[in-house]
Protein backbone atom coordinates (compact mmCIF):
# COMPACT_ATOMS: atom_id res chain seq x y z
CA UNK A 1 0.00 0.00 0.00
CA UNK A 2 1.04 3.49 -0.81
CA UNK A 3 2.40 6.38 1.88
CA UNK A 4 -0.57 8.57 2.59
CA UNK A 5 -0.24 12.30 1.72
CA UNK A 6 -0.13 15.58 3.47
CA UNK A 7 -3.24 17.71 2.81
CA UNK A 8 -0.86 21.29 2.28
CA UNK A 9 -3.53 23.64 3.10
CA UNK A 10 -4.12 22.22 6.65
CA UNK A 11 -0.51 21.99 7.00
CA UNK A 12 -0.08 25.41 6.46
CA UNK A 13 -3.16 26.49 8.63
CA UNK A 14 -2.42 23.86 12.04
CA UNK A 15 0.78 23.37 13.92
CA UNK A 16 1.13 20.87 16.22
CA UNK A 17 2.98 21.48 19.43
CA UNK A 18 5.99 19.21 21.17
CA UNK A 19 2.71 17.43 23.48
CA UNK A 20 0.63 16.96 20.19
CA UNK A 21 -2.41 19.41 20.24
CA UNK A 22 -3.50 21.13 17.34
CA UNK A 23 -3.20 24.74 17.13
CA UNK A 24 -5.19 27.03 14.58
CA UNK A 25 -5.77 30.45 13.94
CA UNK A 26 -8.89 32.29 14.50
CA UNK A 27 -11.42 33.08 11.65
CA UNK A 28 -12.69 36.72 10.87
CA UNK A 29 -9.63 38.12 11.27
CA UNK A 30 -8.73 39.35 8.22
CA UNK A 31 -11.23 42.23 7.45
CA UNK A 32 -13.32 44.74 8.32
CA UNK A 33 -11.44 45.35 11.43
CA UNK A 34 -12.71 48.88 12.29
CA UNK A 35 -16.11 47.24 12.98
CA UNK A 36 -14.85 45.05 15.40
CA UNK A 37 -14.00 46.38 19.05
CA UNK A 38 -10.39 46.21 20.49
CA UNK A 39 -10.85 43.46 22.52
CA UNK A 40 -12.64 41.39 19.83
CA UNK A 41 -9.45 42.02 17.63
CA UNK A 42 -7.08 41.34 20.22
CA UNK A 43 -8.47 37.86 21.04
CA UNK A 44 -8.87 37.36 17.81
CA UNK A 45 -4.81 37.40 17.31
CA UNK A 46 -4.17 34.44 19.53
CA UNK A 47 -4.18 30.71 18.83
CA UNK A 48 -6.39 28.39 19.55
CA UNK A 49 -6.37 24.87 20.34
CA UNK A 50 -8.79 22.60 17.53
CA UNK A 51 -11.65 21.47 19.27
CA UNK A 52 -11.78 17.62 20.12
CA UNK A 53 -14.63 16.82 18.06
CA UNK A 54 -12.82 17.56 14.85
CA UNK A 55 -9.12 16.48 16.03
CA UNK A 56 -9.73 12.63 14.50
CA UNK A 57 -10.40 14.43 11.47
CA UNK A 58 -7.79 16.66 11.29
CA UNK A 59 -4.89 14.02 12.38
CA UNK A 60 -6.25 12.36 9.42
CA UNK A 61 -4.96 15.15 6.60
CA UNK A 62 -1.32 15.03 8.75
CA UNK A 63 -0.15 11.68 9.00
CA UNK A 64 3.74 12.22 9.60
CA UNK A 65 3.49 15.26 11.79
């Protein structure tokens, strides 16, 4: 049987750290930031960990990480 690939774009998107969780960027952070307030944009810089229901699913696109 053949090696299993990589999906790239989650690759780029989640790290995973020395213990093994998942860590992903937060969505709506690109735009429209003048709408949001300051502490909405400063929580949305930081990292968060993936959420146990999808981290099956997203071990699944990294195999060799």
């Amino acid at each position: 049987m053949g090696k299993t690939k990589t999906h790239q774009g989650t690759a780029k998107r989640i790290t995973v750290t020395a213990r093994g969780k998942l860590i992903r960027g937060r969505q709506m952070a690109g735009h429209f930031k003048v709408v949001k307030s300051p502490r909405r944009r400063r929580s949305l810089k930081r990292e968060v960990v993936v959420h146990a229901d999808y981290r099956r699913k997203i071990e699944a696109l990294l195999p060799y990480r």
